[in-house]
C-alpha atoms as a PDB file:
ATOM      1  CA  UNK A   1       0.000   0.000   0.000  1.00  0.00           C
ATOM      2  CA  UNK A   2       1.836   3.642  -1.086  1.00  0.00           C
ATOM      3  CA  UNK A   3       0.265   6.153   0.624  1.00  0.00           C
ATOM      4  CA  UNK A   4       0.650   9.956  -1.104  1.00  0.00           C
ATOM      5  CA  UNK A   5       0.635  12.504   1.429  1.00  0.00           C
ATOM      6  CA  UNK A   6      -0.442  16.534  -0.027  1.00  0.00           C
ATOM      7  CA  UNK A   7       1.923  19.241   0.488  1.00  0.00           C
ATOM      8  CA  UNK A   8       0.869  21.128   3.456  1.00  0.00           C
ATOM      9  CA  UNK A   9      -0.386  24.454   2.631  1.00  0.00           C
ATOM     10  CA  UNK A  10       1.946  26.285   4.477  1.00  0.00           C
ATOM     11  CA  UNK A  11       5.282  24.542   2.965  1.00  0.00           C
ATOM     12  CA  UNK A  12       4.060  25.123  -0.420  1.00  0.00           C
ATOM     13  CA  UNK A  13       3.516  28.909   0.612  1.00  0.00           C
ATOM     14  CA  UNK A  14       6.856  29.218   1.918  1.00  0.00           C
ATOM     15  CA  UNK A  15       7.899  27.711  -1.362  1.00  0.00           C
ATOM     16  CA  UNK A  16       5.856  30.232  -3.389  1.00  0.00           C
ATOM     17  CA  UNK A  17       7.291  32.887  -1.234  1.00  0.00           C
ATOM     18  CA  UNK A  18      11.134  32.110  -1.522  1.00  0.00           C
ATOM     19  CA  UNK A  19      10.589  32.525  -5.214  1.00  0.00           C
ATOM     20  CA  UNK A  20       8.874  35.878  -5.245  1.00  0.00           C
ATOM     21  CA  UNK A  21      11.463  36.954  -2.477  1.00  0.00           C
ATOM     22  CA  UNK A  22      14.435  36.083  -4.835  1.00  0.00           C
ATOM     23  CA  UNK A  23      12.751  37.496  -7.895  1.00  0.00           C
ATOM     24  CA  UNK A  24      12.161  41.274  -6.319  1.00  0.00           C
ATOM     25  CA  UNK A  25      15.746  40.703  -4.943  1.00  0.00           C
ATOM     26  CA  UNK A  26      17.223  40.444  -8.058  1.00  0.00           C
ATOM     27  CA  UNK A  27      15.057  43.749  -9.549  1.00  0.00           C
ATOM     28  CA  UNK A  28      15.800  45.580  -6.367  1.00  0.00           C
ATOM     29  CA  UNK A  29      19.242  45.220  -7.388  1.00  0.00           C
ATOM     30  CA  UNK A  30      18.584  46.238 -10.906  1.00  0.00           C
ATOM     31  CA  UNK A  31      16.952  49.224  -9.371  1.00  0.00           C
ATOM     32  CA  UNK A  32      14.057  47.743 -11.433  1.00  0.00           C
ATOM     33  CA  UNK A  33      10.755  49.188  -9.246  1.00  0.00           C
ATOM     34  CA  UNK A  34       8.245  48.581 -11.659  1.00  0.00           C
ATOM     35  CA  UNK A  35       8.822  45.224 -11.476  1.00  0.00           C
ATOM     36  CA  UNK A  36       9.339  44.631  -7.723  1.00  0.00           C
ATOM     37  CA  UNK A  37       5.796  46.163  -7.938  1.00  0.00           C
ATOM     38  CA  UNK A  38       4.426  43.553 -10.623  1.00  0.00           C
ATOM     39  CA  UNK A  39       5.908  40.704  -8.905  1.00  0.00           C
ATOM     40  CA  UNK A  40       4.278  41.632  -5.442  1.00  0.00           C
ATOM     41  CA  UNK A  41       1.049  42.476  -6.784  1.00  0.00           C
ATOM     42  CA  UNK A  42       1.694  38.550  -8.474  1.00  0.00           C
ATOM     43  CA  UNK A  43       2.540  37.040  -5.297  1.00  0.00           C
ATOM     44  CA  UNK A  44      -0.583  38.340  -3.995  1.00  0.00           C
ATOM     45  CA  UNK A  45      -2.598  37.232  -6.334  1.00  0.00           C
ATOM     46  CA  UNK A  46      -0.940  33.453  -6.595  1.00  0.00           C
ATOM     47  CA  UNK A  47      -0.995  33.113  -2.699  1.00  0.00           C
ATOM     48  CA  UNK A  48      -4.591  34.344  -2.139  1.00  0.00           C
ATOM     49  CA  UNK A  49      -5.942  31.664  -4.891  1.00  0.00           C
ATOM     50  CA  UNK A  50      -3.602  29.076  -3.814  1.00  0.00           C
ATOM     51  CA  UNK A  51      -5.029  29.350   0.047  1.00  0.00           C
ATOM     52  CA  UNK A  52      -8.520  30.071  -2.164  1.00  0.00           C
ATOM     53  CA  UNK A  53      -8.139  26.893  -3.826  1.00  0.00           C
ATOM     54  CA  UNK A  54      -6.583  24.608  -0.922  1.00  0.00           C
ATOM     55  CA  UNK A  55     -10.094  25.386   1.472  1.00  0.00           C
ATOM     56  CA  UNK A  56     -12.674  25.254  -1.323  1.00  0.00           C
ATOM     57  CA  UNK A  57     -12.857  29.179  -1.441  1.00  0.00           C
ATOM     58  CA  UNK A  58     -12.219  29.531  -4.899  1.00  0.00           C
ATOM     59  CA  UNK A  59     -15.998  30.752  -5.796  1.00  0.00           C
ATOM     60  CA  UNK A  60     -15.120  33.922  -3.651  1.00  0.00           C
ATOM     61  CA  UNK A  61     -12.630  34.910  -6.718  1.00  0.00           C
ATOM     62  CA  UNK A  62     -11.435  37.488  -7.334  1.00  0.00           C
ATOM     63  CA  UNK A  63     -11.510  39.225  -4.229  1.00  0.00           C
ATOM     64  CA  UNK A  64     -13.353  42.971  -4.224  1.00  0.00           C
ATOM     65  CA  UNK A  65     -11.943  45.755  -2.447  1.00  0.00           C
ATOM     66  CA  UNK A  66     -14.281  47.672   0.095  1.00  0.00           C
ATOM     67  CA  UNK A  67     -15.201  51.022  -1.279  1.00  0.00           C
ATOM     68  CA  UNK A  68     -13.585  53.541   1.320  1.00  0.00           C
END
């Protein structure tokens, strides 16, 4: 019997976030701002519909902002 165990949510967040950390590094160094900015607003986006998708929230997509 082979049992398959997930990938816990958080590991494959930290995973998700290592590469966006090393990816704005790199422009940061470049002196590249618009796309630290594009890759943050990315990470946001991939990490909200990952957690979205792992509890069975993905009908709630995409998220609205509250009118101020």
């Amino acid at each position: 019997m082979t049992t398959t165990l997930k990938p816990r949510l958080i590991d494959d967040l930290n995973t998700l976030h290592a590469s966006y950390v090393s990816a704005i590094n790199t422009a940061v160094a470049d002196d590249d701002m618009a796309t630290v900015n594009e890759l943050a607003a990315a990470y946001d986006r991939e990490a909200t519909e990952m957690v979205a998708a792992r509890e069975g929230k993905s009908h709630l997509l995409p998220l609205m902002r509250r009118a101020a």
